[in-house]
N, C-alpha and C. Protein backbone atom coordinates (compact mmCIF):
# COMPACT_ATOMS: atom_id res chain seq x y z
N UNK A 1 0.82 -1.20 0.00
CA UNK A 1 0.00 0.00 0.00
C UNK A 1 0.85 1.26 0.00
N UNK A 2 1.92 1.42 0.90
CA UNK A 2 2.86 2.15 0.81
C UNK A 2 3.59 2.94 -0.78
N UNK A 3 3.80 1.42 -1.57
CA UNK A 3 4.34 1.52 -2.80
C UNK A 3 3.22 2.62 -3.93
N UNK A 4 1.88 1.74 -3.56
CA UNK A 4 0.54 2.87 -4.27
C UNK A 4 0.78 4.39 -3.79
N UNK A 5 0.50 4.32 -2.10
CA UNK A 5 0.10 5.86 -2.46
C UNK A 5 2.08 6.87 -2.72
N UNK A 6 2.93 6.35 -2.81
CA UNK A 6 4.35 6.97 -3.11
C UNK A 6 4.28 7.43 -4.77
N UNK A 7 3.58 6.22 -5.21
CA UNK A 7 3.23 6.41 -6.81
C UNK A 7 2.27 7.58 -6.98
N UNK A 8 1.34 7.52 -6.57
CA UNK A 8 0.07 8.36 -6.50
C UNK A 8 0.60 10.20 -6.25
N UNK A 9 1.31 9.99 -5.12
CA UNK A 9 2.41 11.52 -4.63
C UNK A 9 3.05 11.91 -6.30
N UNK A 10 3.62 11.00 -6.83
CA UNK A 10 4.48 11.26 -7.62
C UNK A 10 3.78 12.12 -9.03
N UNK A 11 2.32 11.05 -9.16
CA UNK A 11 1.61 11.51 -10.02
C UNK A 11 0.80 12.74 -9.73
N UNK A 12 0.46 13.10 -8.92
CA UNK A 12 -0.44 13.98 -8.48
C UNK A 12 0.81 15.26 -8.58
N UNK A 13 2.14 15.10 -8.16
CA UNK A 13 3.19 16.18 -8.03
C UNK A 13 3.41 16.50 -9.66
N UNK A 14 3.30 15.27 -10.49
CA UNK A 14 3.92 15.79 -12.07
C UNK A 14 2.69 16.35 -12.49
N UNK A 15 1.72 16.50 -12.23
CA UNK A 15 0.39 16.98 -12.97
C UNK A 15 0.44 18.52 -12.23
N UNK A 16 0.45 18.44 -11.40
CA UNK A 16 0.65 19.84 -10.25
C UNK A 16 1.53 20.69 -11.39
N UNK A 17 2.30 20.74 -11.65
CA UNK A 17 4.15 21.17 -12.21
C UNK A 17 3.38 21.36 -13.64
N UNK A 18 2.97 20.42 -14.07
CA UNK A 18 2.17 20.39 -15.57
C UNK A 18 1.50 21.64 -15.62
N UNK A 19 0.47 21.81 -15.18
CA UNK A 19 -0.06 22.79 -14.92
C UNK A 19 0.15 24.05 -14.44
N UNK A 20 1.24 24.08 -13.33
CA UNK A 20 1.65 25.59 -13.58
C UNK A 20 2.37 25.91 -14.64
N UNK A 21 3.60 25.33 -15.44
CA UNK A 21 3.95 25.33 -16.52
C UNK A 21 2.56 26.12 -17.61
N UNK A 22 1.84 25.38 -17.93
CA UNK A 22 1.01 25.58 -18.68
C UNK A 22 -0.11 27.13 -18.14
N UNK A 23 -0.37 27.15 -16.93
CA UNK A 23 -0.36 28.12 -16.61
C UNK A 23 -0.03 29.54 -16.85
N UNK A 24 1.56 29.44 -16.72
CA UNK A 24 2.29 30.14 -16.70
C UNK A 24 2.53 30.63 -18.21
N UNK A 25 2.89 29.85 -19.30
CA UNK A 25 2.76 30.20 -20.99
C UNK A 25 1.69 30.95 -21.34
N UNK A 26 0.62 30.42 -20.83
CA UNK A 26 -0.75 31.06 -20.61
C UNK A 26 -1.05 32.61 -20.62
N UNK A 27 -0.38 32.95 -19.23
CA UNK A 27 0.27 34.21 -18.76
C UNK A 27 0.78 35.43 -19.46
N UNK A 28 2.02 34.31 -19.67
CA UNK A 28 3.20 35.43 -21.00
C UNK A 28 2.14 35.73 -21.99
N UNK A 29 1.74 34.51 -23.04
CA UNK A 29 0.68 34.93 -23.57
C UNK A 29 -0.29 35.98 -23.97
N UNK A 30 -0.95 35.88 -22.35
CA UNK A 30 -1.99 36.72 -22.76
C UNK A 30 -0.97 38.47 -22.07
N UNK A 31 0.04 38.07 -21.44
CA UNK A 31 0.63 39.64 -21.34
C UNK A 31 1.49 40.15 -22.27
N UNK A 32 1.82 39.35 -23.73
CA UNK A 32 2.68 39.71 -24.54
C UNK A 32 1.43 40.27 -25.50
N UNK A 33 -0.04 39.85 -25.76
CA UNK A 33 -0.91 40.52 -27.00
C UNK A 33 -1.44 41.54 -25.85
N UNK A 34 -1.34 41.41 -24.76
CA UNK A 34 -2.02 43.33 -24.19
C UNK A 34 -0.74 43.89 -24.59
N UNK A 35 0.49 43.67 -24.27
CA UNK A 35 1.69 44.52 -25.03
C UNK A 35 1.59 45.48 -26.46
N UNK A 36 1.13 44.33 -27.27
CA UNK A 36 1.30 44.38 -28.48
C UNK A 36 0.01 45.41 -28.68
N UNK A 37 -1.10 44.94 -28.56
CA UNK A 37 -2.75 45.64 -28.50
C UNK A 37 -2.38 47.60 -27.98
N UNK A 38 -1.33 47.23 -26.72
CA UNK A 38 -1.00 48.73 -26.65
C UNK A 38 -0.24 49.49 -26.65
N UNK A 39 0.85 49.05 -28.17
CA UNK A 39 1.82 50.03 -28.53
C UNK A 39 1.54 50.12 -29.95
N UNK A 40 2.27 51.36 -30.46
CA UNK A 40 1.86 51.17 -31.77
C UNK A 40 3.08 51.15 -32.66
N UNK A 41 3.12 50.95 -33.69
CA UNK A 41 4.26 50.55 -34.56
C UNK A 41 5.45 51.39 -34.67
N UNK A 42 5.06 52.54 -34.59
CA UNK A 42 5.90 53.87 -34.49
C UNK A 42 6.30 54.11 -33.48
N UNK A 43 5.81 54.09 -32.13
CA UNK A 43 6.33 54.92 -31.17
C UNK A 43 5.44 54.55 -30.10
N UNK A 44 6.43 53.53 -29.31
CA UNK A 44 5.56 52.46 -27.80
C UNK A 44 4.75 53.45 -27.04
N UNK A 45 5.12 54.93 -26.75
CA UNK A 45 4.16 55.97 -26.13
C UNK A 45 3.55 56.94 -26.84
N UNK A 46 3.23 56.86 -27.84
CA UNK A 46 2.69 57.37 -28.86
C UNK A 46 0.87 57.16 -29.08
N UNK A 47 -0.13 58.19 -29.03
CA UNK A 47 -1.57 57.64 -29.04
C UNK A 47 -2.01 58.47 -29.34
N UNK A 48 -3.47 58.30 -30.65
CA UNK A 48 -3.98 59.88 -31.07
C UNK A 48 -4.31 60.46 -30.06
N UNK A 49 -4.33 61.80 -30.40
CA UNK A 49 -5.03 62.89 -29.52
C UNK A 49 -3.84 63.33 -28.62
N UNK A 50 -2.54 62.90 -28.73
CA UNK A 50 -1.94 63.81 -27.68
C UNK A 50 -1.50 65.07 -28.14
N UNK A 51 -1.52 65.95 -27.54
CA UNK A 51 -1.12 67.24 -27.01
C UNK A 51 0.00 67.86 -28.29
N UNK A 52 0.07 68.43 -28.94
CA UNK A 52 1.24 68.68 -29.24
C UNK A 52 2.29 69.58 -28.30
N UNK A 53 1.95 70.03 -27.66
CA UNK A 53 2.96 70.21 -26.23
C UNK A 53 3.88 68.55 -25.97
N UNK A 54 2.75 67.68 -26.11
CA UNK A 54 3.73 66.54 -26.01
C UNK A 54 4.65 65.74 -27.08
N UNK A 55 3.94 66.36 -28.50
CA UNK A 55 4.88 65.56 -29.35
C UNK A 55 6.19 66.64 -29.54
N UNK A 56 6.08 67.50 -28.79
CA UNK A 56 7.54 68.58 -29.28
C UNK A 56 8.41 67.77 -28.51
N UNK A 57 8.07 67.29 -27.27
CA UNK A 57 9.10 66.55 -26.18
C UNK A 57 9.55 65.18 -26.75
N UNK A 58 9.23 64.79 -27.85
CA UNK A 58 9.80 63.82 -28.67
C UNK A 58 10.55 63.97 -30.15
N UNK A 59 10.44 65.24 -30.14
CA UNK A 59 11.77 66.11 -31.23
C UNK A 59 13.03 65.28 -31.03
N UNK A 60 13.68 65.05 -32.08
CA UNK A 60 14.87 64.18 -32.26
C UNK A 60 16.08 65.03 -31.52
N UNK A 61 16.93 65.21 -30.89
CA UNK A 61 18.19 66.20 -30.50
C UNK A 61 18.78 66.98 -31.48
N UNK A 62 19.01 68.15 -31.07
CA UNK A 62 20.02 68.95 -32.05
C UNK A 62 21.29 68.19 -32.22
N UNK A 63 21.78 68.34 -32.99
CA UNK A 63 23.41 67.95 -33.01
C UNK A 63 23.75 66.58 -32.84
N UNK A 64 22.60 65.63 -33.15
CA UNK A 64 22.43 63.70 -33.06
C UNK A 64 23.13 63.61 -34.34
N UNK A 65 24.02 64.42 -35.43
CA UNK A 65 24.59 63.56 -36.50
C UNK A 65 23.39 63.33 -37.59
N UNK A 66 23.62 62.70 -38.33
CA UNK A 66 23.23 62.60 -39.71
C UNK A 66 23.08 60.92 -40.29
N UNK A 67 22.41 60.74 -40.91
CA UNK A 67 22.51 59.54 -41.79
C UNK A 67 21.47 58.37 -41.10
N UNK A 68 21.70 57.20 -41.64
CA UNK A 68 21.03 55.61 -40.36
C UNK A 68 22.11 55.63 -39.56
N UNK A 69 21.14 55.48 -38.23
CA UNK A 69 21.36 55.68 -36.77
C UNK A 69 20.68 55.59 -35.60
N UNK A 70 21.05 55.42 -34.21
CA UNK A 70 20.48 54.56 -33.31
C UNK A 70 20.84 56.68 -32.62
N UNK A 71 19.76 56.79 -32.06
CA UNK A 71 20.34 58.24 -31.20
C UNK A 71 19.76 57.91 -29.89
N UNK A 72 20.49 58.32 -28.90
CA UNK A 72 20.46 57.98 -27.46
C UNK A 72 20.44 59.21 -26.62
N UNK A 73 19.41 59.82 -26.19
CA UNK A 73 19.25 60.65 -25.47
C UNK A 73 19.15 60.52 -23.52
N UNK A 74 20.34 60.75 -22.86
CA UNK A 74 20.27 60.29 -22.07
C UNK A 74 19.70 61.01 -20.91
N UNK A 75 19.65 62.15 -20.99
CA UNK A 75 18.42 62.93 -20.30
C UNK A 75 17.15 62.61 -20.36
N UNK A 76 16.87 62.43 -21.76
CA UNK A 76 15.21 62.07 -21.76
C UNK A 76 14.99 60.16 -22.00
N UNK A 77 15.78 59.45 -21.93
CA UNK A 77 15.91 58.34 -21.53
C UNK A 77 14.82 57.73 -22.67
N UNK A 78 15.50 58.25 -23.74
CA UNK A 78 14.52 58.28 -24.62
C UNK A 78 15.50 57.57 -26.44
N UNK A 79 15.13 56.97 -27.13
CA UNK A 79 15.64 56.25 -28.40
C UNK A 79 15.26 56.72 -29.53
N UNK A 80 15.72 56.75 -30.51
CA UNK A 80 15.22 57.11 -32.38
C UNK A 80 15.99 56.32 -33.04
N UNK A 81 15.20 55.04 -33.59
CA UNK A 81 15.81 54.87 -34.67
C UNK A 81 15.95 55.69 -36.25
N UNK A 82 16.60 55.55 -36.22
CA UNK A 82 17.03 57.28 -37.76
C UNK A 82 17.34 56.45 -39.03
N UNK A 83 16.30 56.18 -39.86
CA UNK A 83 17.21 56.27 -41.09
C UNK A 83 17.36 57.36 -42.14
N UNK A 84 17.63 56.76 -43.26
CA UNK A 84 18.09 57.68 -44.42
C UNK A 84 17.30 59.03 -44.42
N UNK A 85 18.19 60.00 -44.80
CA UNK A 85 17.32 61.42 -45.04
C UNK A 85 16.37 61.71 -43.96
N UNK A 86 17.01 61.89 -42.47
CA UNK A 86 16.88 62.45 -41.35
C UNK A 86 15.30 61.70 -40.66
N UNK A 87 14.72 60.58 -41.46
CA UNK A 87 13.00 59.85 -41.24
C UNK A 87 13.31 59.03 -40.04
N UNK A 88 12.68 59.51 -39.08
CA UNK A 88 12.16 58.67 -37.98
C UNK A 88 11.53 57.45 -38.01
N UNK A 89 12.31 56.36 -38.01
CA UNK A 89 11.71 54.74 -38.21
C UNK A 89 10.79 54.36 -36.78
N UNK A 90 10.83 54.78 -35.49
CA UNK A 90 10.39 55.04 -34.41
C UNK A 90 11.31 55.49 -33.37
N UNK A 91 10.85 56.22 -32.33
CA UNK A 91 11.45 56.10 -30.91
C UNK A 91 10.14 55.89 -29.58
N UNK A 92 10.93 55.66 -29.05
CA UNK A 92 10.87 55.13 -27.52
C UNK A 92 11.29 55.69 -26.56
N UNK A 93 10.48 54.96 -25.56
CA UNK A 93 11.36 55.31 -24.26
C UNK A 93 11.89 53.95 -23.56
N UNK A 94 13.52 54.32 -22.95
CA UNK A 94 14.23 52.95 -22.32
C UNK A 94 13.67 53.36 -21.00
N UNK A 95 14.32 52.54 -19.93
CA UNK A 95 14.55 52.70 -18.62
C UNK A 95 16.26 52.50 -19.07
N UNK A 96 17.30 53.36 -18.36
CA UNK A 96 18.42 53.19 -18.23
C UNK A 96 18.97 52.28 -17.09
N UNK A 97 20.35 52.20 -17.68
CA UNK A 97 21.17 51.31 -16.52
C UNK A 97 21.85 52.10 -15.78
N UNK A 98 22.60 51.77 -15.08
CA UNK A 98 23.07 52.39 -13.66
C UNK A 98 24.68 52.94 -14.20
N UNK A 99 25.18 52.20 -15.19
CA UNK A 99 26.09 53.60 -15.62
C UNK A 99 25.77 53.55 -17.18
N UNK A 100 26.00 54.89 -17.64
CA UNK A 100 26.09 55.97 -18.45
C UNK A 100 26.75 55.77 -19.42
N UNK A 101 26.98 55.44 -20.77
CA UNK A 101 27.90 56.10 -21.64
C UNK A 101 28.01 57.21 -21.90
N UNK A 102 29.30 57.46 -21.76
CA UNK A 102 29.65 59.10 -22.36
C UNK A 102 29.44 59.58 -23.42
N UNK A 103 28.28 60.90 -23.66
CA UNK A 103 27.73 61.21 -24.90
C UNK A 103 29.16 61.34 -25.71
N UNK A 104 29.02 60.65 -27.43
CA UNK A 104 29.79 60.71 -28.49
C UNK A 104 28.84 59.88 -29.28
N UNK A 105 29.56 59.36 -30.21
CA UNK A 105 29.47 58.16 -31.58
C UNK A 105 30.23 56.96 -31.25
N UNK A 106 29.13 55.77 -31.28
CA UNK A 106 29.82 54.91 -30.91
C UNK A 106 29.25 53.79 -32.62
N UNK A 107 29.69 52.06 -32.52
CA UNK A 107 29.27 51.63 -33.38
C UNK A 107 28.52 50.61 -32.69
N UNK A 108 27.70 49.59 -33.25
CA UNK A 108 27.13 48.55 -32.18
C UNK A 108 28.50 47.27 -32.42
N UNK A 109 29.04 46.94 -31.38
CA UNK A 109 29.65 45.99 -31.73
C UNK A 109 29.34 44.69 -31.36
N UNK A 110 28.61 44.03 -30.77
CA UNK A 110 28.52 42.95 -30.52
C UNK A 110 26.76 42.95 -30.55
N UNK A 111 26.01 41.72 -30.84
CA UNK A 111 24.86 41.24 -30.43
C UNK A 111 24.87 39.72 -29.88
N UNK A 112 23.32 39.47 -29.25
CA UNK A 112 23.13 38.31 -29.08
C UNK A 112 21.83 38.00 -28.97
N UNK A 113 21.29 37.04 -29.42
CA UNK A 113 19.68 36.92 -29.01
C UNK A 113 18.74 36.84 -27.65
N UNK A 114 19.64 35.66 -26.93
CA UNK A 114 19.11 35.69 -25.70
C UNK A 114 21.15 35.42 -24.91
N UNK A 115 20.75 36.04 -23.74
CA UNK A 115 21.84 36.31 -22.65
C UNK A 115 21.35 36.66 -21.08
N UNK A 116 21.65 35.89 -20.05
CA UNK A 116 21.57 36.98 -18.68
C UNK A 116 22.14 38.08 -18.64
N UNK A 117 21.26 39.19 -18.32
CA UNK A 117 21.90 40.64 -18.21
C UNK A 117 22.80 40.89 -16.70
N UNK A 118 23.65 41.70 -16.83
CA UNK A 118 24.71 41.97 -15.73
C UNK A 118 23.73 42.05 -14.20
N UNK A 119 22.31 42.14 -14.48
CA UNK A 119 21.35 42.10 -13.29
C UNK A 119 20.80 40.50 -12.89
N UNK A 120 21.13 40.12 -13.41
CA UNK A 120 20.67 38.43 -13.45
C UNK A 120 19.32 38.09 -13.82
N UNK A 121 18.45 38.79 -15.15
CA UNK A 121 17.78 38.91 -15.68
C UNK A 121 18.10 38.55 -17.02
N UNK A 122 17.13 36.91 -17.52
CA UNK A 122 17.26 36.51 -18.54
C UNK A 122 16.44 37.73 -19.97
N UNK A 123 17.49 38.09 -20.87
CA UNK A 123 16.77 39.36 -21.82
C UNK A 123 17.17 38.96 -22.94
N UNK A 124 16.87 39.27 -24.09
CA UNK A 124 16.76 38.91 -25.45
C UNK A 124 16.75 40.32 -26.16
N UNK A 125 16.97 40.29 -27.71
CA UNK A 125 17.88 40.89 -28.49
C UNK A 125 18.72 42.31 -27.89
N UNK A 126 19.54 41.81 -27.75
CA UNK A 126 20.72 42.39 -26.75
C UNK A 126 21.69 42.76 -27.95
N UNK A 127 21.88 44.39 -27.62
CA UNK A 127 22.56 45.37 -28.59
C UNK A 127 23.51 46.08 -28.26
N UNK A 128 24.51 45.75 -27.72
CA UNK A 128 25.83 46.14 -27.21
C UNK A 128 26.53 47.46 -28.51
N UNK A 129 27.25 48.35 -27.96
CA UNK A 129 27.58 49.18 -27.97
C UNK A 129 29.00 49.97 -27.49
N UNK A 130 29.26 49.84 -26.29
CA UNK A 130 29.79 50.59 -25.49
C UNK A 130 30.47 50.09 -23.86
N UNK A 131 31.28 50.47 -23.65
CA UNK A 131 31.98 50.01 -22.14
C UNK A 131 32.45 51.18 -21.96
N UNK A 132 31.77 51.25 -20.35
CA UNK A 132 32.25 52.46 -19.28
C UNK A 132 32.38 51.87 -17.94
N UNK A 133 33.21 52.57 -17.49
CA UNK A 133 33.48 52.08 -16.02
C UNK A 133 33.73 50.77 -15.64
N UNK A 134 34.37 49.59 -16.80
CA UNK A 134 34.35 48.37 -17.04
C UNK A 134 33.30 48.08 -17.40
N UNK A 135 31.97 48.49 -17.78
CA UNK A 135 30.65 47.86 -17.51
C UNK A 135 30.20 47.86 -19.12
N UNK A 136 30.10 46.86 -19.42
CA UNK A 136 29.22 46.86 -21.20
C UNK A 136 28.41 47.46 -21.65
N UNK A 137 27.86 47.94 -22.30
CA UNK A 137 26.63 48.71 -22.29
C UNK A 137 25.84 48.65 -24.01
N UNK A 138 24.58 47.94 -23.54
CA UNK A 138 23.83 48.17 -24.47
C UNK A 138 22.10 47.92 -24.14
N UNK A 139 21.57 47.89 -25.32
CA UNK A 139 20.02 47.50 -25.64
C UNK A 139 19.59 46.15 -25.29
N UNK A 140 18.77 45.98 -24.34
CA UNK A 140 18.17 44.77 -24.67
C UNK A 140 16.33 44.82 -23.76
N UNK A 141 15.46 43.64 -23.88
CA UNK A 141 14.16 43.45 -23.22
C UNK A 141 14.21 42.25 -22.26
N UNK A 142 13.95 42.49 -21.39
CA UNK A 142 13.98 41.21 -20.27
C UNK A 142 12.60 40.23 -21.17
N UNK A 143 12.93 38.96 -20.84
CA UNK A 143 12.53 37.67 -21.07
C UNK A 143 10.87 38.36 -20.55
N UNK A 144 10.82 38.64 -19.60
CA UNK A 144 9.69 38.55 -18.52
C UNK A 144 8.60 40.15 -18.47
N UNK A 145 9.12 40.77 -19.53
CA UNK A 145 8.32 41.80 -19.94
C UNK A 145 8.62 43.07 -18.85
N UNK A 146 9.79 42.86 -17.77
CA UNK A 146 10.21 43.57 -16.35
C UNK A 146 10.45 44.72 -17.46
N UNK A 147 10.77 45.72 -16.86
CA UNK A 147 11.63 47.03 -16.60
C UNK A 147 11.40 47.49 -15.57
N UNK A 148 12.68 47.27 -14.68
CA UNK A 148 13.03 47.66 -13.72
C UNK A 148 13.79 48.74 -13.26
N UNK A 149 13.60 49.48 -12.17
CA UNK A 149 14.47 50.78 -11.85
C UNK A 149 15.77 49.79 -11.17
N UNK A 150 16.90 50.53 -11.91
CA UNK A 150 18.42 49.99 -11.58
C UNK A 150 18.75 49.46 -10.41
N UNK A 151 19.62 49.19 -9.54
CA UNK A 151 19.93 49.44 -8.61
C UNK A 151 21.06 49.83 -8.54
N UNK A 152 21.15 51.16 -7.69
CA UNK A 152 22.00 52.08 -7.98
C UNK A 152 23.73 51.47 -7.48
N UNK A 153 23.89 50.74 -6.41
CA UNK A 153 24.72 50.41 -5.76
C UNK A 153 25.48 49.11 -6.57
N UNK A 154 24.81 48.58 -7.49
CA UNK A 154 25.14 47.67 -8.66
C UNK A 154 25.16 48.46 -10.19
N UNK A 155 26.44 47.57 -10.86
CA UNK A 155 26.81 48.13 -12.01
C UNK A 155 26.00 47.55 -13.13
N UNK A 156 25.71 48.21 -13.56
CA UNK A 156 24.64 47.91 -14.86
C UNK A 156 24.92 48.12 -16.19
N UNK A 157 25.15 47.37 -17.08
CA UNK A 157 24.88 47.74 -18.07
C UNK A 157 23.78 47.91 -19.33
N UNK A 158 22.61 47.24 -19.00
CA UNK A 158 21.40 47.08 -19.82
C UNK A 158 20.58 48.19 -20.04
N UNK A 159 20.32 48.36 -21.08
CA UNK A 159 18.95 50.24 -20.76
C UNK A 159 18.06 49.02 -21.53
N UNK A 160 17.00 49.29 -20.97
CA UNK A 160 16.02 47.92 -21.00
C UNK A 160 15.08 48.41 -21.48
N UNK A 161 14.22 47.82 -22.45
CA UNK A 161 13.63 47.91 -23.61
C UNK A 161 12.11 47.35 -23.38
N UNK A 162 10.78 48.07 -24.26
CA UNK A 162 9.82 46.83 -24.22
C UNK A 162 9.96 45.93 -25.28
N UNK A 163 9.27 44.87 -25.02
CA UNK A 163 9.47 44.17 -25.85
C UNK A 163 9.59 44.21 -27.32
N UNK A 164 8.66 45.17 -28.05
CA UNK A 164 8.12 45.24 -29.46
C UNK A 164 9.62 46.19 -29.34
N UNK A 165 9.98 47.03 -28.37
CA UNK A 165 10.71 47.98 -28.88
C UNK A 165 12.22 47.26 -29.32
N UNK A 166 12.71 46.51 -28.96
CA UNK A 166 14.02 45.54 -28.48
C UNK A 166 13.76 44.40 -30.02
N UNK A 167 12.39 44.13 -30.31
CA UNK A 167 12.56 43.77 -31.82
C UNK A 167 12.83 44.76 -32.37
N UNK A 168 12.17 45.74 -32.54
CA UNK A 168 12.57 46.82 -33.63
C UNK A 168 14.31 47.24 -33.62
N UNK A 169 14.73 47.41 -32.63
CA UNK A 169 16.39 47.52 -32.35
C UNK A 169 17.36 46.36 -32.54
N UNK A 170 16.38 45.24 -32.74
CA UNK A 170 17.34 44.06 -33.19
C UNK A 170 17.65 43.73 -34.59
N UNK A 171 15.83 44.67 -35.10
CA UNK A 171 15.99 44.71 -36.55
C UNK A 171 17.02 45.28 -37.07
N UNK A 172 16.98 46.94 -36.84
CA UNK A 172 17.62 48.34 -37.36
C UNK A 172 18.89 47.67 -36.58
N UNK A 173 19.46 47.62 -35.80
CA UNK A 173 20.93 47.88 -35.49
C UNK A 173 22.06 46.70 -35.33
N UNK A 174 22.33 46.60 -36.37
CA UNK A 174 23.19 45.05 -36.91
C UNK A 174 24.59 45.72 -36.15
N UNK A 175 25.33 44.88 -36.40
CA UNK A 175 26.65 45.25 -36.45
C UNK A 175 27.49 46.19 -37.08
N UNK A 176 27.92 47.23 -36.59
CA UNK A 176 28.59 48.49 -37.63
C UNK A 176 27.57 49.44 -37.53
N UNK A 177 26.20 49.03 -37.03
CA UNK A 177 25.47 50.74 -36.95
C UNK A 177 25.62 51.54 -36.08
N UNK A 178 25.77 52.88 -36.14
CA UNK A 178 26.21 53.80 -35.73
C UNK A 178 25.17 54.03 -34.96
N UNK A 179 25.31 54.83 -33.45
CA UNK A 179 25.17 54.95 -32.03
C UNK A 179 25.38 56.15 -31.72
N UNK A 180 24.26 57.08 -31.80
CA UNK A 180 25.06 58.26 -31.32
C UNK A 180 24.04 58.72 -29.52
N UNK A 181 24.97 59.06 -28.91
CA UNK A 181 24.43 59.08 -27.12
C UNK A 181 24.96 60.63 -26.96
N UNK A 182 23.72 61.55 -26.62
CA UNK A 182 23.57 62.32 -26.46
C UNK A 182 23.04 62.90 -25.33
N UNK A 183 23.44 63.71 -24.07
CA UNK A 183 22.92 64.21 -22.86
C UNK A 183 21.82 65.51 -22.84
């Protein structure tokens, strides 16, 4: 009898596990199409009827350079992808990491699809750039739809992305595209 109900534990535990699993896909799921349902192709904070008081605060920077380009505004914690003949492909807004690149021109040099970020946060299309203070620095979206405020006392390198936005930056910024980070 012993041997039954040990079996029974076992089964009742893999169906348990089954189900949050399934659960859980469930979840992502249905929180990746409210994502999607509420950004729009152009610009993740972008929605008719705003203000034009508010679309001036999404004016590209003076002095961001010229040509296809990734521009990084680090005051307004804010992205443009730029291509040809000065056209706004979209921008965004990041959450930044806890250190800074120093405004200049940089190139993207490295990518990867999926990686743990220097926070121990599994993130995907990851767009490297830049090293300051020893610390790597680029684009990427946590696995888990997070953006999180830094922690300041830890070195960071990730400026963390939503999701739709972190495709669009995986699209536009291959290897060799130009990076310009502006304060």
């Amino acid at each position: 009898m012993a041997r039954g109900s040990s079996a029974g534990a076992v089964v009742a535990g893999l169906t348990a596990a089954a189900l949050a699993v399934v659960g859980f896909f469930a979840y992502q799921a249905n929180a990746a199409q409210d994502r999607v349902k509420s950004e729009s192709p152009g610009s993740s904070d972008s929605s008719p009827g705003k203000s034009e008081r508010k679309k001036q605060k999404v004016t590209l920077p003076a002095f961001s350079g010229t040509g296809e380009r990734v521009v990084y505004d680090l005051g307004r914690n804010r992205v443009w992808l730029m291509g040809p003949n000065q056209k706004v492909k979209r921008t965004f807004r990041v959450h930044p990491s806890t250190v800074d690149p120093k405004p200049g021109t940089y190139k993207v040099e490295s990518r990867a699809p999926h990686v743990t970020g220097s926070d121990g946060v599994p993130v995907e299309n990851v767009v490297r750039f830049a090293t300051s203070q020893g610390t790597t620095i680029g684009f990427s979206s946590a696995l888990d739809g997070s953006l999180p405020e830094p922690e300041q006392q830890r070195k960071t390198g990730g400026i963390r992305e939503r999701a739709a936005d972190g495709e669009a930056m995986w699209l536009f910024a291959t290897i060799g595209t130009k990076v310009v980070v502006v304060r």
